[in-house]
C-alpha atoms as a PDB file:
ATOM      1  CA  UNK A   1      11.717   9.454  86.713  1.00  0.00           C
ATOM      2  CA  UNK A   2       8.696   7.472  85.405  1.00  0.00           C
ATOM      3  CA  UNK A   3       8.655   4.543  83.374  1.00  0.00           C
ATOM      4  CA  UNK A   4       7.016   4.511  79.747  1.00  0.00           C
ATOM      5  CA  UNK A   5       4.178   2.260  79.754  1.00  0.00           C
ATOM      6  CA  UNK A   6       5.619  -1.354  78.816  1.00  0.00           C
ATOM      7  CA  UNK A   7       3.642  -2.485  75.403  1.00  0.00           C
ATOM      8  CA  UNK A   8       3.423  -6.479  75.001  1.00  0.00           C
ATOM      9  CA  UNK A   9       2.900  -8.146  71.659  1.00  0.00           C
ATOM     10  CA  UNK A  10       0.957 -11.109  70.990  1.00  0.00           C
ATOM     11  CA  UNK A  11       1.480 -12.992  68.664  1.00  0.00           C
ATOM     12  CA  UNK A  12      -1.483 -15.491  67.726  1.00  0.00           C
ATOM     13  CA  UNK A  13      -0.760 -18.289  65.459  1.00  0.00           C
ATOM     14  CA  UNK A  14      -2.513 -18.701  62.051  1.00  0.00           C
ATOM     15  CA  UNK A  15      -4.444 -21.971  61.553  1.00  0.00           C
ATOM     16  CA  UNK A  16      -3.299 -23.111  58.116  1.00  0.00           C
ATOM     17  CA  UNK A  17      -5.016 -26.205  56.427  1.00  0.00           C
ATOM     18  CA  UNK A  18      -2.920 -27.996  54.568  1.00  0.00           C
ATOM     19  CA  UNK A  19      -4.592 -28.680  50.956  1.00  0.00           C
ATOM     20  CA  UNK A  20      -4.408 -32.087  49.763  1.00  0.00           C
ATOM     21  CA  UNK A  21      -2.184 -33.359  46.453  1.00  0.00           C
ATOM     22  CA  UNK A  22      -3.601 -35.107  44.177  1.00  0.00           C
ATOM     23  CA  UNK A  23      -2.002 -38.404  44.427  1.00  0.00           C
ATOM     24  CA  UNK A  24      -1.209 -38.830  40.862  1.00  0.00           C
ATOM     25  CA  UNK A  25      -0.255 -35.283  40.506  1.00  0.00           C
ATOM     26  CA  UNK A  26      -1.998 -35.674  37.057  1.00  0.00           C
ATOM     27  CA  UNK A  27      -4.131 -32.392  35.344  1.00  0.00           C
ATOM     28  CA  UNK A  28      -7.127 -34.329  36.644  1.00  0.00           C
ATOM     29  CA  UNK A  29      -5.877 -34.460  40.001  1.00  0.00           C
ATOM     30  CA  UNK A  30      -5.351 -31.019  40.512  1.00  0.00           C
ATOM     31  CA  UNK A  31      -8.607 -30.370  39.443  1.00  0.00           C
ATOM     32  CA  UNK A  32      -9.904 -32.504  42.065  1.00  0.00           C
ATOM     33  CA  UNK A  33      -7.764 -30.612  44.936  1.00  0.00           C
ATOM     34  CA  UNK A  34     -10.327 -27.513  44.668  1.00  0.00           C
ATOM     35  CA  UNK A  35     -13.113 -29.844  45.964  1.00  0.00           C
ATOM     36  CA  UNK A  36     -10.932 -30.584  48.591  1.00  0.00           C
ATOM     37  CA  UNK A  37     -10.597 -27.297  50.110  1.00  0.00           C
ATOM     38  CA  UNK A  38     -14.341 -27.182  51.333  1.00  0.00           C
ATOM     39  CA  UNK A  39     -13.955 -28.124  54.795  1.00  0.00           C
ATOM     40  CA  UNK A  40     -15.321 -31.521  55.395  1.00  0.00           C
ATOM     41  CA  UNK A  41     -15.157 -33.061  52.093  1.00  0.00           C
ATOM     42  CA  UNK A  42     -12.866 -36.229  52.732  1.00  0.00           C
ATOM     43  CA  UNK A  43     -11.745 -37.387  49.378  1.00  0.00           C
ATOM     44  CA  UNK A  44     -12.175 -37.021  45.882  1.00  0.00           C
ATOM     45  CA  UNK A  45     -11.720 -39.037  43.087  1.00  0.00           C
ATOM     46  CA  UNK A  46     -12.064 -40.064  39.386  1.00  0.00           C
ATOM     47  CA  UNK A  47     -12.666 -43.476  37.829  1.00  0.00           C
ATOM     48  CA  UNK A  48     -13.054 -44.676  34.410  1.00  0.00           C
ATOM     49  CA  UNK A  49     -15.901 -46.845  33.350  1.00  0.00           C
ATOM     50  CA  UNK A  50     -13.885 -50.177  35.094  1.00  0.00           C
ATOM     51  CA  UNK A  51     -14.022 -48.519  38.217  1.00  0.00           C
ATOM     52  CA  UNK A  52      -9.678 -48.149  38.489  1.00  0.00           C
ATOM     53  CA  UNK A  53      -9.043 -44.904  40.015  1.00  0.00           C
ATOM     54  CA  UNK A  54      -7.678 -42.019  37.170  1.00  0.00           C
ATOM     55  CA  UNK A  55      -6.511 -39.729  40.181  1.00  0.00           C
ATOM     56  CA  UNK A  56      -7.419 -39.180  43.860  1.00  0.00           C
ATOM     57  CA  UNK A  57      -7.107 -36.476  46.618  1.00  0.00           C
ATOM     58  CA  UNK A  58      -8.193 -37.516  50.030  1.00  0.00           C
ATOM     59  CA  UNK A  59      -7.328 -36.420  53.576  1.00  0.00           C
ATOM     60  CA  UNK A  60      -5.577 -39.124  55.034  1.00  0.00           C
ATOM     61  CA  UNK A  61      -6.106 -38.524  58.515  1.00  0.00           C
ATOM     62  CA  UNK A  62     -10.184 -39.111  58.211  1.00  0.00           C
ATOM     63  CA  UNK A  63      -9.794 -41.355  55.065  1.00  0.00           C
ATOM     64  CA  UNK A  64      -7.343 -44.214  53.422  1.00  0.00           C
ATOM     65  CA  UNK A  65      -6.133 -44.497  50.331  1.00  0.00           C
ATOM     66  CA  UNK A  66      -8.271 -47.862  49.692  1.00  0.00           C
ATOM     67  CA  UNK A  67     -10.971 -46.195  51.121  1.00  0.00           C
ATOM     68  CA  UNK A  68     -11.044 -43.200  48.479  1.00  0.00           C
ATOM     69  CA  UNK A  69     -10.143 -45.523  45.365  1.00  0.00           C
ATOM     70  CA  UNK A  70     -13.256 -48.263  46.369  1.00  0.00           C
ATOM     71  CA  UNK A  71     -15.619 -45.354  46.603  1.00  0.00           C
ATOM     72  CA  UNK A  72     -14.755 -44.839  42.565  1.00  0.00           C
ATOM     73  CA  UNK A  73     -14.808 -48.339  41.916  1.00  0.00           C
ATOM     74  CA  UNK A  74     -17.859 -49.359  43.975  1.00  0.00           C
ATOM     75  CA  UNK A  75     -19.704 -46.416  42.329  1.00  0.00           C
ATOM     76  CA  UNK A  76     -18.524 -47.416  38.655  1.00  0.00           C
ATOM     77  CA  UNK A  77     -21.227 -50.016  37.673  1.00  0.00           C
ATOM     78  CA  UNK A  78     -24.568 -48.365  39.442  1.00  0.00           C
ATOM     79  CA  UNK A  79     -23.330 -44.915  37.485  1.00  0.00           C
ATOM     80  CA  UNK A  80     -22.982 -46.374  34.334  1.00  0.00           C
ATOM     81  CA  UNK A  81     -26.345 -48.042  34.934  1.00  0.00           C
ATOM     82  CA  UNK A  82     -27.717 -45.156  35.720  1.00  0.00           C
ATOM     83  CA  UNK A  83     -26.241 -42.962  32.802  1.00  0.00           C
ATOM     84  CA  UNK A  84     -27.844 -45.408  30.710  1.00  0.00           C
ATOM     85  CA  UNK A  85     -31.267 -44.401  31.671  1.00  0.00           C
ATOM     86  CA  UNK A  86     -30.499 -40.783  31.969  1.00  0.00           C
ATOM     87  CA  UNK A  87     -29.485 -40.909  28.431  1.00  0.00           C
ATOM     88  CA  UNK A  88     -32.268 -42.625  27.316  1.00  0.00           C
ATOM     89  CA  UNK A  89     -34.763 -39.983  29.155  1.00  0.00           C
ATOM     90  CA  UNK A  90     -32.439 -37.493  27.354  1.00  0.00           C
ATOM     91  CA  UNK A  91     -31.154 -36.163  30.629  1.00  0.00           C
ATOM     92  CA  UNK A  92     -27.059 -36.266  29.965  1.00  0.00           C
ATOM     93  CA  UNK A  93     -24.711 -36.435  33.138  1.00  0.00           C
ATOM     94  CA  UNK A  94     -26.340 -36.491  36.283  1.00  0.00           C
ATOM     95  CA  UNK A  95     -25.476 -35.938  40.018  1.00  0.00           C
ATOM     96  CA  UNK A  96     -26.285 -38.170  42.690  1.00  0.00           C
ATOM     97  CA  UNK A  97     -26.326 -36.900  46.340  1.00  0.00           C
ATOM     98  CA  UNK A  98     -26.505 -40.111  48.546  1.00  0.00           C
ATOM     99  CA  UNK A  99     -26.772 -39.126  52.621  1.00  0.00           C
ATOM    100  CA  UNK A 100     -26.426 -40.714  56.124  1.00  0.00           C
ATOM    101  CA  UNK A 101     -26.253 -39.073  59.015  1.00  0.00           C
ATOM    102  CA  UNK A 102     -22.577 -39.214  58.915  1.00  0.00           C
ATOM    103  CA  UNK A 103     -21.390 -38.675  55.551  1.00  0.00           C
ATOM    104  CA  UNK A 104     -22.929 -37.044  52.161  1.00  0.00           C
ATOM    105  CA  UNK A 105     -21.549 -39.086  48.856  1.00  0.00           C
ATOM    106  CA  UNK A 106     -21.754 -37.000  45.225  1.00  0.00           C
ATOM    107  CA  UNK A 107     -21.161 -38.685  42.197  1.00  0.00           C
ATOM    108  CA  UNK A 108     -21.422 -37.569  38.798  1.00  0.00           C
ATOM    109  CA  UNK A 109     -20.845 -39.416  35.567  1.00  0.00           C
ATOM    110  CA  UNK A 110     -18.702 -37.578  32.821  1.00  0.00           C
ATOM    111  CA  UNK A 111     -18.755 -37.651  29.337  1.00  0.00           C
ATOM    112  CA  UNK A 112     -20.479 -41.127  29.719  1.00  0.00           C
ATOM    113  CA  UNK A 113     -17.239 -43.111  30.930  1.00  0.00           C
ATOM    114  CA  UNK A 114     -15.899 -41.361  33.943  1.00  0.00           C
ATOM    115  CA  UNK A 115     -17.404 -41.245  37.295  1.00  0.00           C
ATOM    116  CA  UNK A 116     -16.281 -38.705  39.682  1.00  0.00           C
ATOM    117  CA  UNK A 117     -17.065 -38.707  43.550  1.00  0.00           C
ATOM    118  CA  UNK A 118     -16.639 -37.308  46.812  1.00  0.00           C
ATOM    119  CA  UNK A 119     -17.251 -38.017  50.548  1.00  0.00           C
ATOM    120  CA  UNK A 120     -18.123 -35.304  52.614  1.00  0.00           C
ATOM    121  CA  UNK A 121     -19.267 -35.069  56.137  1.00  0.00           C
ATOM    122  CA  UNK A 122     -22.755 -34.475  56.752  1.00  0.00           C
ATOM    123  CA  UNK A 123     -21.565 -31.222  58.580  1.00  0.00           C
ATOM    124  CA  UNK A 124     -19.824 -29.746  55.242  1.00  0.00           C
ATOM    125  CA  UNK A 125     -21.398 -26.676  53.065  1.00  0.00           C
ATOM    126  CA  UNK A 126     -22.900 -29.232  50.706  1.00  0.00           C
ATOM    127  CA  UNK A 127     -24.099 -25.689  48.555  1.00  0.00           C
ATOM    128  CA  UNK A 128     -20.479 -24.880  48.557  1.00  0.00           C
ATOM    129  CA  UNK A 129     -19.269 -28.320  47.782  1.00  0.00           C
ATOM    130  CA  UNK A 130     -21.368 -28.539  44.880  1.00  0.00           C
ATOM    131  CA  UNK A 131     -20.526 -25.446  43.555  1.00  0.00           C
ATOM    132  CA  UNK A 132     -16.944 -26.756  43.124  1.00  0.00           C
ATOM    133  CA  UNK A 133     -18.208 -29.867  41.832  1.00  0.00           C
ATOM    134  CA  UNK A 134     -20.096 -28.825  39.291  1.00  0.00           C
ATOM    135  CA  UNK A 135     -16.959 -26.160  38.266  1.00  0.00           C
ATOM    136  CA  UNK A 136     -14.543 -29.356  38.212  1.00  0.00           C
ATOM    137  CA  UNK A 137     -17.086 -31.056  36.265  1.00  0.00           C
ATOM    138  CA  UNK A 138     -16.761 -28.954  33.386  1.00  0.00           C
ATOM    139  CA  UNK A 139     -13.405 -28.508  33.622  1.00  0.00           C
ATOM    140  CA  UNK A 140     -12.826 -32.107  33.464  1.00  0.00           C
ATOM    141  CA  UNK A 141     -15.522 -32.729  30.714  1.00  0.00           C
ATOM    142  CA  UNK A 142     -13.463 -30.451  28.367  1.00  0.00           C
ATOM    143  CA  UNK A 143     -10.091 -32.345  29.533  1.00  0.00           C
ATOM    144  CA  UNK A 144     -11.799 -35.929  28.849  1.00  0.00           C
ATOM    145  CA  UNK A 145     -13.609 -34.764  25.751  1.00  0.00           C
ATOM    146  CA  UNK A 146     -10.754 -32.989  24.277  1.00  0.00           C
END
């Protein structure tokens, strides 16, 4: 008598990443987490015009919680500066892309007292990155602005 063939299954693990919380859980927050799922963006996060952090999603094995809240506050005072003359050249909001050749930095002002920002490394899809930015942006502009 023969045999029937023997069949083997494989099973191959699926890589999951595990997407950020916002650490405030706050509406802003979890507006933030959708920047975070481009791989290689580090942290996100939202200050108001004193540079204290609103809300904040970060990866905490490439980033630390000081880390993600000084990038807000160290940001605060050139944006505002900056928002300043914008306005004044009738330009509104505008995005900053700052890079190294190890990390990319975007900031954006929002409704002229917010600052939002994000650290990427240089290797992310900074098209695809923005993209989310820019969708957060307006979602948070119409949160802020009521």
């Amino acid at each position: 008598m023969s045999r029937p063939p023997q069949t083997t299954m494989v099973v191959t693990p699926v890589a999951t990443e595990t997407i950020q919380a916002s650490a405030l859980g706050t509406e802003f927050g979890r507006q933030l987490e959708t920047v975070m799922t481009v791989p290689g963006v580090l942290g996100v996060v939202l200050s108001d015009d004193r540079g204290y952090a609103i809300d904040y999603v970060f990866d905490p094995k490439r980033m630390t919680v000081l880390d993600v809240q000084l990038i807000g506050a160290q940001l605060g005072q050139p944006m505002q500066q900056l928002m300043e003359v914008a306005g004044r050249r009738g330009m509104g909001d505008v995005v900053v892309v700052t890079e190294s050749p190890q990390r990319r930095l975007v900031c954006s002002t929002i409704a002229q007292e917010y600052i939002l920002a994000a650290m990427l490394e240089h290797e992310a899809n900074l098209a695809l990155a923005m993209r989310r930015f820019d969708t957060i942006l307006v979602r948070l502009r119409t949160l802020l602005e009521g």
